[in-house]
Protein backbone atom coordinates (compact mmCIF):
# COMPACT_ATOMS: atom_id res chain seq x y z
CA UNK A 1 -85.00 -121.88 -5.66
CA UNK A 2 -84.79 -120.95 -1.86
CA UNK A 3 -81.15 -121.34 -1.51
CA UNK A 4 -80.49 -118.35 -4.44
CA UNK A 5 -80.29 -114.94 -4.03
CA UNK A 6 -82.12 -112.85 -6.58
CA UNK A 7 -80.30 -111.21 -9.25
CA UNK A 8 -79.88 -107.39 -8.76
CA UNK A 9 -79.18 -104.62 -11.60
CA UNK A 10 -76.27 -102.63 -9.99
CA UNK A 11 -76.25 -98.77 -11.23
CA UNK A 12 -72.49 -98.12 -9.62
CA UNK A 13 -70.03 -97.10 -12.18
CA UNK A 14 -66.65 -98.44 -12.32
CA UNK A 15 -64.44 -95.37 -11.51
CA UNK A 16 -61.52 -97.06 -11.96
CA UNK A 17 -62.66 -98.23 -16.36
CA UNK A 18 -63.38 -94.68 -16.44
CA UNK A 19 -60.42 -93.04 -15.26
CA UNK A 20 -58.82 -95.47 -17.81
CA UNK A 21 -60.87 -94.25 -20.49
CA UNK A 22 -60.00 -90.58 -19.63
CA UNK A 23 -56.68 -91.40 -19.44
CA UNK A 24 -56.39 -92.94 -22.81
CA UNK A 25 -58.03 -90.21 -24.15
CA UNK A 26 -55.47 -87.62 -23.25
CA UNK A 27 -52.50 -89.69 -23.68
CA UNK A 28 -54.28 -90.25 -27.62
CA UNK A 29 -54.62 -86.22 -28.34
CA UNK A 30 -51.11 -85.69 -26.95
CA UNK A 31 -49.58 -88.07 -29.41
CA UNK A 32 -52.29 -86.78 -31.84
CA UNK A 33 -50.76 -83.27 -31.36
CA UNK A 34 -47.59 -84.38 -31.39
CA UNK A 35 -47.45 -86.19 -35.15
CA UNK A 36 -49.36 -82.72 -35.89
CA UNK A 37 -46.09 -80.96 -34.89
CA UNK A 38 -43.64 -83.34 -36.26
CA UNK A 39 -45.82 -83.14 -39.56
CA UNK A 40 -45.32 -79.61 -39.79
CA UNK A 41 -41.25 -80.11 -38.94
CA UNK A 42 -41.20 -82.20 -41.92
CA UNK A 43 -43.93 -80.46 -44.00
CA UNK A 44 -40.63 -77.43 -45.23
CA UNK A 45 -37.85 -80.11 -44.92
CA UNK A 46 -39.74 -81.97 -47.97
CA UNK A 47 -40.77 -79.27 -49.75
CA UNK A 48 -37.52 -76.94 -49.75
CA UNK A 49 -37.58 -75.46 -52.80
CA UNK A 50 -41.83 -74.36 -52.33
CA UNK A 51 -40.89 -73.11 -49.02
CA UNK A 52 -37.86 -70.85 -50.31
CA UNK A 53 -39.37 -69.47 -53.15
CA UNK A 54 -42.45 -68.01 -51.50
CA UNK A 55 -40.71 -66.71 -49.07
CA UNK A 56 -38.29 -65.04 -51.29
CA UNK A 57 -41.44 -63.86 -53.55
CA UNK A 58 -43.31 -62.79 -49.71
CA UNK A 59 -39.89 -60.59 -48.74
CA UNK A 60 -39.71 -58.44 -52.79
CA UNK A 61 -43.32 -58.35 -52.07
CA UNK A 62 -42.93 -56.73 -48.36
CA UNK A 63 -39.94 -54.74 -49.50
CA UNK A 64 -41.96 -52.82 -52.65
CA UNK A 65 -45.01 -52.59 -50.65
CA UNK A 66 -42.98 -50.65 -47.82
CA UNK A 67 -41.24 -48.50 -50.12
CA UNK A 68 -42.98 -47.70 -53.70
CA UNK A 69 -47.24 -48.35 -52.51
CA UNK A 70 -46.96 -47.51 -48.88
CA UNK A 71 -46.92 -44.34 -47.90
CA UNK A 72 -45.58 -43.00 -44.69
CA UNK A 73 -47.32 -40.43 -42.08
CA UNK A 74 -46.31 -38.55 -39.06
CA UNK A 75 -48.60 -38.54 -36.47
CA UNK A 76 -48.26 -36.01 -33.09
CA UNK A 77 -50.44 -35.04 -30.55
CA UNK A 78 -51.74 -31.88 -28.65
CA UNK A 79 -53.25 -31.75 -25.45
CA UNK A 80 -55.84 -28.52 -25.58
CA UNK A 81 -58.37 -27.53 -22.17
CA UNK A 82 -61.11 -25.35 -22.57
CA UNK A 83 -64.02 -24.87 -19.69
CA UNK A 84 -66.25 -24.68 -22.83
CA UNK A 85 -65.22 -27.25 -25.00
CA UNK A 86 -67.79 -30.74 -24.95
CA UNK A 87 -67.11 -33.80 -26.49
CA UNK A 88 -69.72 -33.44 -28.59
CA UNK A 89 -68.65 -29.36 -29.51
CA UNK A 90 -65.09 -31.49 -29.88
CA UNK A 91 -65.67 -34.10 -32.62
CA UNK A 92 -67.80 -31.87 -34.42
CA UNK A 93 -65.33 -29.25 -34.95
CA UNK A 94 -62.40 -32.59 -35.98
CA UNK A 95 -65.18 -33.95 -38.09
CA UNK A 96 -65.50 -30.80 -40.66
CA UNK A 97 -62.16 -30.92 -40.58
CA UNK A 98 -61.34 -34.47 -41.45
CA UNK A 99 -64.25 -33.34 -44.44
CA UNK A 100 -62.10 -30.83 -45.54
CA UNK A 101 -59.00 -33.27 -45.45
CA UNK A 102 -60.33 -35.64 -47.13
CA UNK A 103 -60.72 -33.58 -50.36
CA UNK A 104 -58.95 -33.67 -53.41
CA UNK A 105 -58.51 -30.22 -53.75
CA UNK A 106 -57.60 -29.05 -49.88
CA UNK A 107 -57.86 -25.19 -50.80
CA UNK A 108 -61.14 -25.58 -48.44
CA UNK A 109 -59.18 -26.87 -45.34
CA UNK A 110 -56.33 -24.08 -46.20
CA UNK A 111 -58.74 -21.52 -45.90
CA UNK A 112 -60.29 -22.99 -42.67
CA UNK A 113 -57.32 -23.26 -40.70
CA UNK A 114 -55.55 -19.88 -42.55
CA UNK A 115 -53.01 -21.45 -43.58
CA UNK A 116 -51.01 -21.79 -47.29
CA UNK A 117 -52.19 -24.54 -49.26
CA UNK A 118 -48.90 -26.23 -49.34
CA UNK A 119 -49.14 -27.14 -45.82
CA UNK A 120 -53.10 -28.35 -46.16
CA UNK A 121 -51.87 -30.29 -48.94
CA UNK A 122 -49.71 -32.33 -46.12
CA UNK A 123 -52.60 -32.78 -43.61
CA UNK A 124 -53.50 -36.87 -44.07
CA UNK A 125 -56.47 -36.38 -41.04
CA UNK A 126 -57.45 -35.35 -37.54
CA UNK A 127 -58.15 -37.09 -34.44
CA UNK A 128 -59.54 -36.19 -30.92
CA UNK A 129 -60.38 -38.16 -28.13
CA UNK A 130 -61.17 -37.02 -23.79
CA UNK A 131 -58.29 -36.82 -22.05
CA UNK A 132 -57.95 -37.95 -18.24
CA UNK A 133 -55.15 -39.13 -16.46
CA UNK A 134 -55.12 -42.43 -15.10
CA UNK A 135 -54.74 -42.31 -11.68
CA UNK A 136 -57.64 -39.25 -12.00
CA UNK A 137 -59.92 -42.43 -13.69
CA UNK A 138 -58.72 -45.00 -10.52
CA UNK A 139 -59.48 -42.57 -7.87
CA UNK A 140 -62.52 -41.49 -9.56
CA UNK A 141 -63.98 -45.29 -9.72
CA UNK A 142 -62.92 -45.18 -5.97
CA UNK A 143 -64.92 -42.39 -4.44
CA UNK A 144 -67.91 -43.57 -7.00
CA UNK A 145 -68.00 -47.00 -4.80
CA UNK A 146 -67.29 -44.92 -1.54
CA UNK A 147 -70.48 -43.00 -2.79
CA UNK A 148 -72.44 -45.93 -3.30
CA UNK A 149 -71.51 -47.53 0.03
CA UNK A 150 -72.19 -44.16 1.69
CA UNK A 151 -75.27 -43.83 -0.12
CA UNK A 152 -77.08 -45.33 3.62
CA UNK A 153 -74.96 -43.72 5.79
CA UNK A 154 -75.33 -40.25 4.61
CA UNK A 155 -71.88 -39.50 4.49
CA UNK A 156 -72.10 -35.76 3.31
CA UNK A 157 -68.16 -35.77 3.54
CA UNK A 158 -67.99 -38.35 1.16
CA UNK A 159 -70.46 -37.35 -1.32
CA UNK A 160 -69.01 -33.85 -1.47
CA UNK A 161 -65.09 -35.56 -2.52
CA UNK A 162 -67.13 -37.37 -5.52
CA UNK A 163 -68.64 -34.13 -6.53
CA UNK A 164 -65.11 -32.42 -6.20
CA UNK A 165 -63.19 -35.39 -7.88
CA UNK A 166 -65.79 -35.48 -10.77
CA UNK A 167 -65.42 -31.24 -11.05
CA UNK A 168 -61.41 -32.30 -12.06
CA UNK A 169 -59.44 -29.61 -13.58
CA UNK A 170 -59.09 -31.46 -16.85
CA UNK A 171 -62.13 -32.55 -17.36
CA UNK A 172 -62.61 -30.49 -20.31
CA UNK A 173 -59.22 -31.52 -21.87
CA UNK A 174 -59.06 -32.94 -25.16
CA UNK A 175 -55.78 -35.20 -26.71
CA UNK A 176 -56.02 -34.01 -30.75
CA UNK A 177 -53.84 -36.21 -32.86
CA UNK A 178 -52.87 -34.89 -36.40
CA UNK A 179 -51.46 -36.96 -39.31
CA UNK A 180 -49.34 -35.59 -42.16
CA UNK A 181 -46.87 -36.63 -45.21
CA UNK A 182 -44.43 -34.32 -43.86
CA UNK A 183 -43.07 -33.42 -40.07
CA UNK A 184 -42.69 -29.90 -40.75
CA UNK A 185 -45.91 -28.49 -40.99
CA UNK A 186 -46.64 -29.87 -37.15
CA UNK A 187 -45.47 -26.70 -36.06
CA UNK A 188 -47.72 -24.50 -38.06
CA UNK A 189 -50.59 -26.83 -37.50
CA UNK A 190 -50.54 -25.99 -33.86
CA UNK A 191 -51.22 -22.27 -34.00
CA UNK A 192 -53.91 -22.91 -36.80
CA UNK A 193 -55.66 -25.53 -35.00
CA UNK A 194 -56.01 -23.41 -31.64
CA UNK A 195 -56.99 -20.28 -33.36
CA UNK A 196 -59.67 -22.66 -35.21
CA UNK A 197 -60.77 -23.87 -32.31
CA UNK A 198 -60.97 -20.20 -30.09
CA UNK A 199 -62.61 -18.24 -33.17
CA UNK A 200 -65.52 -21.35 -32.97
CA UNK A 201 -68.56 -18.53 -32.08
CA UNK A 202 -69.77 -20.94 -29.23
CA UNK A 203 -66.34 -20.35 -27.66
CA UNK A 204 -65.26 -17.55 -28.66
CA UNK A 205 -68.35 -15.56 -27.56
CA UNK A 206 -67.58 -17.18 -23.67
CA UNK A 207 -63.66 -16.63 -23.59
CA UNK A 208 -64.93 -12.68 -24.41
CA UNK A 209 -67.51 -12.61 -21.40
CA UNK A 210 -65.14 -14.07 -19.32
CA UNK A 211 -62.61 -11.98 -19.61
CA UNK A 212 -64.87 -9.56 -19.23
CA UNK A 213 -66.27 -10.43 -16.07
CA UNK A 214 -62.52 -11.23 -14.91
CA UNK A 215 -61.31 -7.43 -15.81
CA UNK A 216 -64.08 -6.29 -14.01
CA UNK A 217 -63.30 -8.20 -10.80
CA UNK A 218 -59.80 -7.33 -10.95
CA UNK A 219 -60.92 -3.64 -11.22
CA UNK A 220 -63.12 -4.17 -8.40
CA UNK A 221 -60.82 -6.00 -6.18
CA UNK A 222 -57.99 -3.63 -6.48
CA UNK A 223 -60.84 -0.71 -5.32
CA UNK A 224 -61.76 -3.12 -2.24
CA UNK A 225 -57.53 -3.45 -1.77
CA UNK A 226 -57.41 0.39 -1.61
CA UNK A 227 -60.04 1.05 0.79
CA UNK A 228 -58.37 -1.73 3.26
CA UNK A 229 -55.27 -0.41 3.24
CA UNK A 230 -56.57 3.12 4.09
CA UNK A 231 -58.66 1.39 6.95
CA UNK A 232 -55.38 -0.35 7.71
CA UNK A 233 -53.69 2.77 8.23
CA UNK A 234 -56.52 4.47 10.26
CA UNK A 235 -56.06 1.24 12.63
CA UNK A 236 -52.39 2.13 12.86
CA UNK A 237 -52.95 5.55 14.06
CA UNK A 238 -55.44 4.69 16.58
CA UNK A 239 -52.99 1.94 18.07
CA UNK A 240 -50.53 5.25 18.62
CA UNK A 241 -53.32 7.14 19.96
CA UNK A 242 -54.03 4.31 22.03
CA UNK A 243 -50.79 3.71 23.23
CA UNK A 244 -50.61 7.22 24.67
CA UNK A 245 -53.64 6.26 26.72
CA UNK A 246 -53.47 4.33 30.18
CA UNK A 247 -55.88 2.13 29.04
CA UNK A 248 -57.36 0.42 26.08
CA UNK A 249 -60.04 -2.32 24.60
CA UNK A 250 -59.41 -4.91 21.81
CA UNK A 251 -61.36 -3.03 19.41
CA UNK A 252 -59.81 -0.01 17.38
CA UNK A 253 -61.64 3.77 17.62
CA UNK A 254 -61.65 5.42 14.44
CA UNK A 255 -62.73 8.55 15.69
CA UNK A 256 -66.18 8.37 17.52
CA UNK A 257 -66.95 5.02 16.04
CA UNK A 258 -65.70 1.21 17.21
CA UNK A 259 -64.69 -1.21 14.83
CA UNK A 260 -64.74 -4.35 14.96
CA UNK A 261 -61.37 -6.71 16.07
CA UNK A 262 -58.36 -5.51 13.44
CA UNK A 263 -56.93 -8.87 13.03
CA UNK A 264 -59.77 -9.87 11.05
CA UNK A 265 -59.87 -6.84 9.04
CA UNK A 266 -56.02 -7.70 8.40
CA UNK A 267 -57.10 -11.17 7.81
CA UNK A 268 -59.43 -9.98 5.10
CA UNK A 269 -57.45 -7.83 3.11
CA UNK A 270 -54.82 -11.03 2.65
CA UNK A 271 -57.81 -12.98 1.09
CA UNK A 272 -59.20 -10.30 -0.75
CA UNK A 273 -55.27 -9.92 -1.80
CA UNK A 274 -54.98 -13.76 -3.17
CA UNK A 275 -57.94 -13.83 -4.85
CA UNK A 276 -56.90 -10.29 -6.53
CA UNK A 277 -53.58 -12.69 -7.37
CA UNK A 278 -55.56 -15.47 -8.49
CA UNK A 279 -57.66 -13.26 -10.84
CA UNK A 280 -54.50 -12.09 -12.42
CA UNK A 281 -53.00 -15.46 -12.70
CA UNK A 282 -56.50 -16.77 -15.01
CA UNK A 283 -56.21 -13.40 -16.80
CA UNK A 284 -52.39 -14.07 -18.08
CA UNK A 285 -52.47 -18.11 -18.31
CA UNK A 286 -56.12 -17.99 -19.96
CA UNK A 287 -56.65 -21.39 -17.92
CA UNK A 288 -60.87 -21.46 -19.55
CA UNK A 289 -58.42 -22.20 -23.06
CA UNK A 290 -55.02 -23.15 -22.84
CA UNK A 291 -52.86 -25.34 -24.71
CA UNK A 292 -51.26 -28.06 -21.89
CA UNK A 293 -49.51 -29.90 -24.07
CA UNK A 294 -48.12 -29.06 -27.66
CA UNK A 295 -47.64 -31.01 -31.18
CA UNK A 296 -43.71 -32.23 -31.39
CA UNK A 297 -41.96 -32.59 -34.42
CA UNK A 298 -40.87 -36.43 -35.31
CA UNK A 299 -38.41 -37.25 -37.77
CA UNK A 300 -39.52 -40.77 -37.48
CA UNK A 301 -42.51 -41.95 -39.44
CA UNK A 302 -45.52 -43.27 -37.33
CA UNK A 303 -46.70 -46.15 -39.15
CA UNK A 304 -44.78 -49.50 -39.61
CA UNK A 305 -41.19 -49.95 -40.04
CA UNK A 306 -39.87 -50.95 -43.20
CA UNK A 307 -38.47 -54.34 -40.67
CA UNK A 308 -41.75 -54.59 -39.11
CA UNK A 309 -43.36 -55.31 -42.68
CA UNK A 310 -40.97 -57.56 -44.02
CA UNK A 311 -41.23 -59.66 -41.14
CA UNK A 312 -45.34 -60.11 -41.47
CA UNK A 313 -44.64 -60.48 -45.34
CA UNK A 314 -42.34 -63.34 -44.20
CA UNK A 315 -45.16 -65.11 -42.02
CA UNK A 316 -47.64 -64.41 -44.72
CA UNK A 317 -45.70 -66.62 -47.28
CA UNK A 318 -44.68 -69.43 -44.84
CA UNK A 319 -48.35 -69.38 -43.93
CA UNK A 320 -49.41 -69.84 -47.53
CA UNK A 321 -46.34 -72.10 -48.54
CA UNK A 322 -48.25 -74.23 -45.99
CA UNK A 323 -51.53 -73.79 -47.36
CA UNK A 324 -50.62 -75.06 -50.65
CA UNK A 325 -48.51 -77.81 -49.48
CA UNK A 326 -52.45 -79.07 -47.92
CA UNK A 327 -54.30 -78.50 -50.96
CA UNK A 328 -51.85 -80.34 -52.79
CA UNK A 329 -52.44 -83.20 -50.47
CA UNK A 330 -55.74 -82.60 -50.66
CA UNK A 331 -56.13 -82.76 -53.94
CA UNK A 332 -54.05 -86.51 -54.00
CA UNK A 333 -56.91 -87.71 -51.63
CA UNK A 334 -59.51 -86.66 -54.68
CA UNK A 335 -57.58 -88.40 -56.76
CA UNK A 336 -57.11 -91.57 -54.99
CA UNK A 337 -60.85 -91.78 -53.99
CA UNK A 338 -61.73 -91.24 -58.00
C-alpha cells in the first residue's frame, strides 16, 4: 500500500546486548575460577590423612635423596687472559679435559695436569666460558649504533672509538669454572690448570717469541736511553759555553754542528724512558698470560641445600597428593557413566 513504508534489513549491532554478553562472560569465568580455588581449599581439608602421608613420604624421600644418593660438589672459578688464547683454542683445551674427567680410571687427567692421582680423583668437570664485563658489553652495543648512525656521516672519530672499544683489554679473557668432591684440591688445581694451559705448543711457542722480542726492545731501548743522556749532557755544556758568550740562538752547538731545539730532544728521551718502563712492566706482569682472577676455596657446597630440596620434595608430594585425589574422581565419573 502507498501509505507503508518498506521494510528495511538493519545491519547495526546492538552495542549495548553485546557489552552485556561480554560482561556476563567475565563475571561467569571469575566465579568459574573462583569454585576452582575454593575446590582446591577443600580438596586437603577432605582428604587429610592422603594429604599428610605423602607429604610425610615426599620429606624421608627429600631428606635420603639429599644425604645418602646426592652427592655434593664445589664449584670455583678462575679468571685467566691470554693475547693468544681463542674461544675456539679455549673449549678445546676444557673439552680433553672434561674427556679425561670423565673416566673411570683418572690416572690420564693426573698425568695431564701433573698432578697426584688423589687430587684427579676429586675433579667432577671443567667449564669455560668469554669473559667481558658488563658495562664493557653496554658501551660496546653503544658505539656499534654510533657506528651505524655515523656510517653516512663519515665520522672517522667515531669509527676509530668502535675499533678501540672492540680492541678491549680483556677481550681474550676466559672465566674457567672447576667442579670437585672436595674444596681442597682448588688450590692445586690452579697452578696445574695454568701450566696446562701455557705449555699448550700454540701458546707456548708465542709467550717464547714474545718475550723474546720484548728482551730485545728493552736491550735496545736502554742503548737509545744511553746515547740521550750523553747528548743530554753535551747540550748542558754548550748552554755553559753559551752563557759565556754575549749572544746566543735557540739551537744548541755541539761543536761545529747545530742541533736541532733541546726541548724536544729532552722531550724524547722521557718517551723513549716510559716506553723503556712500560716494556719492563709486560716483562714482570706477563700481561699476553696472566691469571686476573684466582680459584677460592669454599667450604660450602655449590649445589642445593639440604633445605632447598626438602622444600621441592614437599611441593612434589602436595602436587601429586592432588593428582590422585583427580584420578580418584575421575575414576567415580567411569563408574557412574558404566
Amino acid at each position: 500500500m502507498e501509505g507503508q513504508k518498506p521494510e528495511t534489513k538493519s545491519d547495526e549491532i546492538d552495542l549495548g546486548q553485546l557489552f552485556s554478553r561480554i560482561g556476563s562472560g567475565f563475571r561467569s569465568g571469575w566465579l568459574n575460577f573462583m569454585r576452582f580455588l575454593a575446590d582446591l581449599r577443600r580438596i586437603p581439608l577432605q582428604n587429610k590423612i592422603l594429604f599428610v602421608l605423602i607429604i610425610a613420604a615426599s620429606i624421608v624421600v627429600g631428606i635420603a635423596y639429599s644425604t645418602v644418593v646426592r652427592k655434593n660438589y664445589y664449584e670455583s672459578k678462575m679468571i685467566l687472559s691470554s693475547d693468544y688464547l681463542n674461544k675456539r683454542l679455549a673449549e678445546n683445551i676444557i673439552d680433553k679435559l672434561n674427556a679425561l674427567a670423565s673416566e673411570s680410571n683418572k690416572h690420564g687427567l693426573a698425568i695431564t695436569l701433573g698432578i697426584d692421582d688423589s687430587v684427579a680423583n676429586k675433579i667432577n668437570s671443567f667449564d669455560i666460558t668469554e669473559f667481558m664485563a658488563e658495562t664493557d658489553i653496554v658501551e660496546l652495543e653503544v658505539l656499534k649504533e654510533q657506528l651505524r648512525a655515523a656510517a653516512t656521516t663519515a665520522n672517522k672519530k667515531v669509527i676509530d672509538q668502535v675499533i678501540e672499544r672492540i680492541e678491549i683489554e680483556n677481550r681474550h679473557a676466559f672465566e674457567i669454572t672447576v667442579r670437585t668432591s672436595h674444596p681442597s684440591v682448588v688450590s692445586t688445581l690452579e697452578k696445574a690448570i695454568v701450566g696446562y694451559f701455557r705449555n699448550n705448543p700454540y701458546i707456548s711457542k708465542r709467550v717464547e717469541i714474545n718475550e723474546r722480542n720484548l728482551n730485545d726492545l728493552k736491550n735496545k731501548l736502554s742503548r737509545d736511553i744511553g746515547k740521550l743522556d750523553s747528548i743530554k749532557l753535551g747540550i748542558y755544556e754548550s748552554y755553559k759555553q753559551m752563557a759565556t758568550q754575549s749572544k746566543g740562538s735557540n739551537n744548541v752547538i755541539l761543536g761545529e754542528k747545530v742541533v736541532a731545539d733541546p726541548v724536544e730532544i729532552f722531550t724524547q728521551s722521557i718517551d723513549i724512558y716510559d716506553l723503556y718502563e712500560d716494556v719492563n712492566s709486560d716483562l714482570f706482569t706477563r700481561r699476553d698470560f696472566e691469571i686476573i682472577d684466582g680459584f677460592t676455596q669454599l667450604s660450602e657446597p655449590s649445589n642445593t641445600r639440604k633445605s632447598e630440596v626438602v622444600l621441592v620434595s614437599i611441593l612434589i608430594g602436595i602436587v601429586v597428593a592432588y593428582l590422585l585425589v583427580a584420578l580418584s574422581r575421575f575414576n567415580r565419573y567411569l563408574a557412574n557413566l558404566q
